[in-house]
Protein backbone atom coordinates (compact mmCIF):
# COMPACT_ATOMS: atom_id res chain seq x y z
CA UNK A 1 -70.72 -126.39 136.39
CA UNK A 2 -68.46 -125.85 139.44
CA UNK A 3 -68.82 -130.08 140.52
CA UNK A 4 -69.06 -133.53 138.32
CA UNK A 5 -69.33 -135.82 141.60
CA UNK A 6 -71.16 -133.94 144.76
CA UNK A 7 -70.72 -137.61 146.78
CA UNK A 8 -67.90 -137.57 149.03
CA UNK A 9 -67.50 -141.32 148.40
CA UNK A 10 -65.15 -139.99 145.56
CA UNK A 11 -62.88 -137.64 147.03
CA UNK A 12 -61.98 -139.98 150.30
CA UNK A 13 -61.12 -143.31 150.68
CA UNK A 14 -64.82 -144.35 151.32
CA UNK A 15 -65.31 -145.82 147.80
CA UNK A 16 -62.17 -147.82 147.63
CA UNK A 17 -62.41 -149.29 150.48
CA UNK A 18 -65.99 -150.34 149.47
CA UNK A 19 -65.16 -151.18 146.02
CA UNK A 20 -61.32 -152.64 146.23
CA UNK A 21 -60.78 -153.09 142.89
CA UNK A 22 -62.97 -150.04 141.22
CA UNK A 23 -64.58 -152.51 138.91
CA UNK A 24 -61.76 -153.06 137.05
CA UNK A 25 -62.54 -156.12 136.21
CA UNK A 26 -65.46 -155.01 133.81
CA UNK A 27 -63.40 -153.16 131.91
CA UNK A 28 -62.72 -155.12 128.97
CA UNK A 29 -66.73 -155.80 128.34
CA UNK A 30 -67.34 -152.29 128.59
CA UNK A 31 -65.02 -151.67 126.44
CA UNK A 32 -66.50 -153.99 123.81
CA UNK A 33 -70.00 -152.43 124.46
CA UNK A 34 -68.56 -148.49 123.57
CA UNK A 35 -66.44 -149.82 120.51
CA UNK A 36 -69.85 -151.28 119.53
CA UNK A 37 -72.64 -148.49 119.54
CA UNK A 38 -69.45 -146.56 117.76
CA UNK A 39 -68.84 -148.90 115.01
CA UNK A 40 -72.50 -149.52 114.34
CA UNK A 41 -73.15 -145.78 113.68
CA UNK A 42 -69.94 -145.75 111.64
CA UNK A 43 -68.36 -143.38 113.94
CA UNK A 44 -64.38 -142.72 112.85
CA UNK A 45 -63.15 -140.14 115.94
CA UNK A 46 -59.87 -138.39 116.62
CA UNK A 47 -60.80 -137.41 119.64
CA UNK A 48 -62.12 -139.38 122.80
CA UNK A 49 -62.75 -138.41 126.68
CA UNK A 50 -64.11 -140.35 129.47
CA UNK A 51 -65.51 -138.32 132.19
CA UNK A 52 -65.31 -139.93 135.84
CA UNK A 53 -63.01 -142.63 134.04
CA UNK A 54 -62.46 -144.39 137.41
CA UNK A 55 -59.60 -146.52 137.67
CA UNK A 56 -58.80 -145.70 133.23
CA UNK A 57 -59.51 -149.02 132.25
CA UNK A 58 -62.26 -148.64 130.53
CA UNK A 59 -60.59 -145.84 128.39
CA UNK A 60 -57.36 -147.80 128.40
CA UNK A 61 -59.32 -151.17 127.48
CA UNK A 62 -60.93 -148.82 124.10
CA UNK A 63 -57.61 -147.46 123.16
CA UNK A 64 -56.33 -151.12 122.52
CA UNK A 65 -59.13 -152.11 121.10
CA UNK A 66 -59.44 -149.50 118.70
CA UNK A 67 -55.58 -149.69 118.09
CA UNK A 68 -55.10 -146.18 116.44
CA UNK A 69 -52.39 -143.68 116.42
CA UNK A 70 -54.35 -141.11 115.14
CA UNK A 71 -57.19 -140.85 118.02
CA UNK A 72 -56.22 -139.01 121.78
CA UNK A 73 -57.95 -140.67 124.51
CA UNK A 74 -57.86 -138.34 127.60
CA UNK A 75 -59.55 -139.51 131.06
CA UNK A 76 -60.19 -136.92 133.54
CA UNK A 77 -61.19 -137.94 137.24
CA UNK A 78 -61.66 -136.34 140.82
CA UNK A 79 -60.85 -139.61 143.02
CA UNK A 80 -57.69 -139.18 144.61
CA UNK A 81 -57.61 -142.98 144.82
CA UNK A 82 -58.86 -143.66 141.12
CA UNK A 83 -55.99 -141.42 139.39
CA UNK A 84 -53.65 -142.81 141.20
CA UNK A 85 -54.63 -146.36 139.90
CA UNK A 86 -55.01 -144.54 136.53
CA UNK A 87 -51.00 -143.52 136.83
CA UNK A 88 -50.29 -146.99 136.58
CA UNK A 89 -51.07 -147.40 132.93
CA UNK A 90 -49.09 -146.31 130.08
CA UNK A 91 -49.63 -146.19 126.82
CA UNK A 92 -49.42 -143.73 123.43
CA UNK A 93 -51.64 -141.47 123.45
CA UNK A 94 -53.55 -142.26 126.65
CA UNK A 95 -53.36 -139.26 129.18
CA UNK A 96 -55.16 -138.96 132.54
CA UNK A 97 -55.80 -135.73 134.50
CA UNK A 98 -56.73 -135.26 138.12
CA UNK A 99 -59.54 -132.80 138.57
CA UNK A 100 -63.27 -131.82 136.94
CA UNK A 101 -63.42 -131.51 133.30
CA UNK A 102 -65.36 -128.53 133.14
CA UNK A 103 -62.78 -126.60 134.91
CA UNK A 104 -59.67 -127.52 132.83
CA UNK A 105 -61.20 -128.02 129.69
CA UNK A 106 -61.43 -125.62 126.48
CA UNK A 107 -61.55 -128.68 123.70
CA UNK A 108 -64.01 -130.36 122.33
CA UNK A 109 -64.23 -133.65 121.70
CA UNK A 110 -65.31 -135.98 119.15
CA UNK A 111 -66.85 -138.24 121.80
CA UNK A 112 -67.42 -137.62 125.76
CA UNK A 113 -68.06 -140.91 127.45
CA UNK A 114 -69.67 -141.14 130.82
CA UNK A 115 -69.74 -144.53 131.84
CA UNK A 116 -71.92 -145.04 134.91
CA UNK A 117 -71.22 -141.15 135.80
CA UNK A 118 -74.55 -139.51 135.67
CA UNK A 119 -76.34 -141.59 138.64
CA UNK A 120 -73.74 -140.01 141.03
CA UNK A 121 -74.11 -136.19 140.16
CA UNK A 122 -76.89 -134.16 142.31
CA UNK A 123 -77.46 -131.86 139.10
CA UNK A 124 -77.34 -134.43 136.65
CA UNK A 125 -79.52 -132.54 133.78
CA UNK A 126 -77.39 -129.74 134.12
CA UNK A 127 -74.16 -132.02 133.73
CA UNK A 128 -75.93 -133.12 130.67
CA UNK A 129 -76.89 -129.74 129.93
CA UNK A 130 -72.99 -128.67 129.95
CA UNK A 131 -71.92 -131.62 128.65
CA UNK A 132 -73.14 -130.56 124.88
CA UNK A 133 -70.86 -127.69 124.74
CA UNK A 134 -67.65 -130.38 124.96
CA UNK A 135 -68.67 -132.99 122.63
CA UNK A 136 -70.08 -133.71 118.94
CA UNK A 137 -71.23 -137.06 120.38
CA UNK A 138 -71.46 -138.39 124.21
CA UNK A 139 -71.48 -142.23 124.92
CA UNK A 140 -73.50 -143.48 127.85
CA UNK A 141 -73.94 -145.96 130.28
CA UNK A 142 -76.41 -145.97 133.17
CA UNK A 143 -77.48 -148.69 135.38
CA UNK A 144 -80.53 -149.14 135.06
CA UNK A 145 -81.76 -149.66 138.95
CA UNK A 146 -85.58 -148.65 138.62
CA UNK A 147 -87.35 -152.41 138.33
CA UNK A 148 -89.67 -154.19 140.09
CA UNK A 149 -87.09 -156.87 141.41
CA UNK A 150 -84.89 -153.99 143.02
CA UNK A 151 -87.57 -152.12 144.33
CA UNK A 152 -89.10 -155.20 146.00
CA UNK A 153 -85.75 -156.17 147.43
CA UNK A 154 -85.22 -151.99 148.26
CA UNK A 155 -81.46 -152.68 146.69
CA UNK A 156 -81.83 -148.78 145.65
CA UNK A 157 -80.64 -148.45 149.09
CA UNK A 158 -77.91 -150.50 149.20
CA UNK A 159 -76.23 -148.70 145.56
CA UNK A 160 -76.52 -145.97 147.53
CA UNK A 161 -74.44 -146.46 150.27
CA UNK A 162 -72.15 -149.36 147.94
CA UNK A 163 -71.49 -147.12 144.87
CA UNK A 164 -73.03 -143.37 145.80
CA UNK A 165 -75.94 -144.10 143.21
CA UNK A 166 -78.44 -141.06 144.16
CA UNK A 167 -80.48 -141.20 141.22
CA UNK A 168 -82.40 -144.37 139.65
CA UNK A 169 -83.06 -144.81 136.35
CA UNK A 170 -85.56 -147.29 134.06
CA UNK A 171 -84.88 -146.88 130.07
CA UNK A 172 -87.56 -144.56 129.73
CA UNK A 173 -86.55 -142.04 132.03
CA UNK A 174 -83.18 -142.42 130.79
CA UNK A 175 -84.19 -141.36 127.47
CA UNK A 176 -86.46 -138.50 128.74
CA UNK A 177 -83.99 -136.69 131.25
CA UNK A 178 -81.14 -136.96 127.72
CA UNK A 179 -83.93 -135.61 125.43
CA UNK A 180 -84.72 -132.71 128.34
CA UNK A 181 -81.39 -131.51 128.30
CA UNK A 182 -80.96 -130.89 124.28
CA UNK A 183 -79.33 -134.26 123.56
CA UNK A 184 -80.88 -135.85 120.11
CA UNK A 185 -80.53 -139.80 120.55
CA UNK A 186 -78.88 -141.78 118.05
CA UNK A 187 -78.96 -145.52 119.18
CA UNK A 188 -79.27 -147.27 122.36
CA UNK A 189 -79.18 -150.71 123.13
CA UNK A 190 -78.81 -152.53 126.86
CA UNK A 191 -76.12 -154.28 128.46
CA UNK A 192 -76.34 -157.35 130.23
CA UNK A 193 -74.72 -156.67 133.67
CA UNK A 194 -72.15 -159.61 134.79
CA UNK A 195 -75.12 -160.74 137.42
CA UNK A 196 -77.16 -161.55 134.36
CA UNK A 197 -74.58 -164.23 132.94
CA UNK A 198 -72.81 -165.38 136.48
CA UNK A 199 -74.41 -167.61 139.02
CA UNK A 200 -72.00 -166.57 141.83
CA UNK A 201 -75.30 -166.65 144.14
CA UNK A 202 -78.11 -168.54 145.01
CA UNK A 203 -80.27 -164.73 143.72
CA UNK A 204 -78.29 -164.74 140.30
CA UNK A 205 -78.60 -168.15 140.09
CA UNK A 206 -82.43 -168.50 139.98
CA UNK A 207 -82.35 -165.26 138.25
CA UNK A 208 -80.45 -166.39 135.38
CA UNK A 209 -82.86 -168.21 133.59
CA UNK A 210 -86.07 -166.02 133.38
CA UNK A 211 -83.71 -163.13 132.66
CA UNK A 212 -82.06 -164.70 129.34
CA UNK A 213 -85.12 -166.36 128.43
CA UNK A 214 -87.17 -163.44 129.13
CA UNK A 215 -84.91 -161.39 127.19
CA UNK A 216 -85.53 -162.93 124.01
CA UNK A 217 -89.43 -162.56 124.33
CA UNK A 218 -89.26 -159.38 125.39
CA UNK A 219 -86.95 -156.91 126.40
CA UNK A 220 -88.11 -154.21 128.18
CA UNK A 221 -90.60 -156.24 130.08
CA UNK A 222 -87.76 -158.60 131.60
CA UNK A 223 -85.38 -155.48 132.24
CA UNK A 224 -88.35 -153.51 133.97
CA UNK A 225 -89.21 -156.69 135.80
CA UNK A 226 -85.89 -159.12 136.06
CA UNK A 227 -83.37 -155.88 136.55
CA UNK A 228 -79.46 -156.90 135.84
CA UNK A 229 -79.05 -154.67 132.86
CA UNK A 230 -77.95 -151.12 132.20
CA UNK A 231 -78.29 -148.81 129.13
CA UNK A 232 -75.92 -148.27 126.19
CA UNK A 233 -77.03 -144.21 124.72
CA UNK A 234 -74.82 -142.67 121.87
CA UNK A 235 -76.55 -138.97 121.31
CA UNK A 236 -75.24 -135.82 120.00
């Protein structure tokens, strides 16, 4: 695969000066989701990458977390913008490199994370696809922008031109397009997005409450309904 990110977004400015702080600020909550799915399938790894890490918090957030010497945590990214933000973090065995994985890379990893990667890539089963020859196990995350709510409100339209999203994804296809390109699932769980919790609009606000409560009747209903959450996939 000659391209992770066709968008242009990523290799001008256009997506930082859309997205200042290149959600940063989730960082830490992500990282609690990833160290989760891996503890819960007893998971011990020497070896981590994140592909399209972004800013490297996320990755820099797990490597804390997980506080171990003996795993390498390697980010690789294409924004000319994002590595430089990744340049300003230092720690042991954390290591960023500028450019597309599949071009520099001849290792393979315990774990491959893509973390809200796959809804920018035009090819995105054949990412998957070439993703399998890297990795024992690859961690997921995709928004999951396919519901009724976001398709009323046509907000497909606005990821796209906010964060590049050109695909949309519900669980189910989620599950399909990873079982179409040779991936076995594991485990999968969802992720409440920060909309779901905050009330930083009068939307979220009035959404808040049939979204938690629906949530505990029943899940995929209020996700496929409600929207505000994405999906957590470990596969191999």
């Amino acid at each position: 695969m000659k391209s992770i990110r066709k968008n242009e977004m990523y290799t001008t400015s256009n997506y930082l000066e859309k997205n200042p702080t290149w959600h940063t600020e989730d960082s830490i909550y992500k990282a609690k989701q990833i160290l989760k799915i891996i503890k819960r399938n007893n998971l011990q790894p020497n070896s981590i990458t994140d592909i399209g890490c972004g800013a490297g918090e996320v990755l820099h957030q797990l490597s804390i977390q997980m506080n171990s010497n003996d795993i390498s945590f390697v980010g690789y990214e294409i924004s000319p913008d994002a590595f430089e933000l990744c340049q300003q973090i230092k720690r042991n065995g954390l290591q960023y490199k500028f450019g597309n994985f599949f071009d520099d890379n001849s290792t393979i990893y315990d774990i491959i994370l893509a973390m809200d990667v796959v809804e920018h890539i035009e090819d995105y089963l054949g990412f998957l696809r070439d993703l399998n020859k890297y990795g024992k196990y690859k961690i997921f995350n995709f928004p999951l922008d396919m519901n009724v709510l976001d398709t009323f409100r046509n907000s497909q339209l606005r990821y796209r031109k906010q964060y590049g999203h050109i695909h949309y994804f519900s669980k189910d296809t989620v599950l399909e397009a990873l079982q179409e390109s040779g991936c076995e699932i594991i485990d999968y769980f969802y992720v409440p997005g920060g909309n779901v919790m905050s009330c930083k609009t009068i939307t979220s606000c009035l959404l808040k409450l049939p979204r938690i409560l629906g949530f505990k009747i029943n899940k995929d209903l209020t996700v496929r309904t409600f929207g505000g959450f994405s999906l957590m996939v470990l596969a191999k």
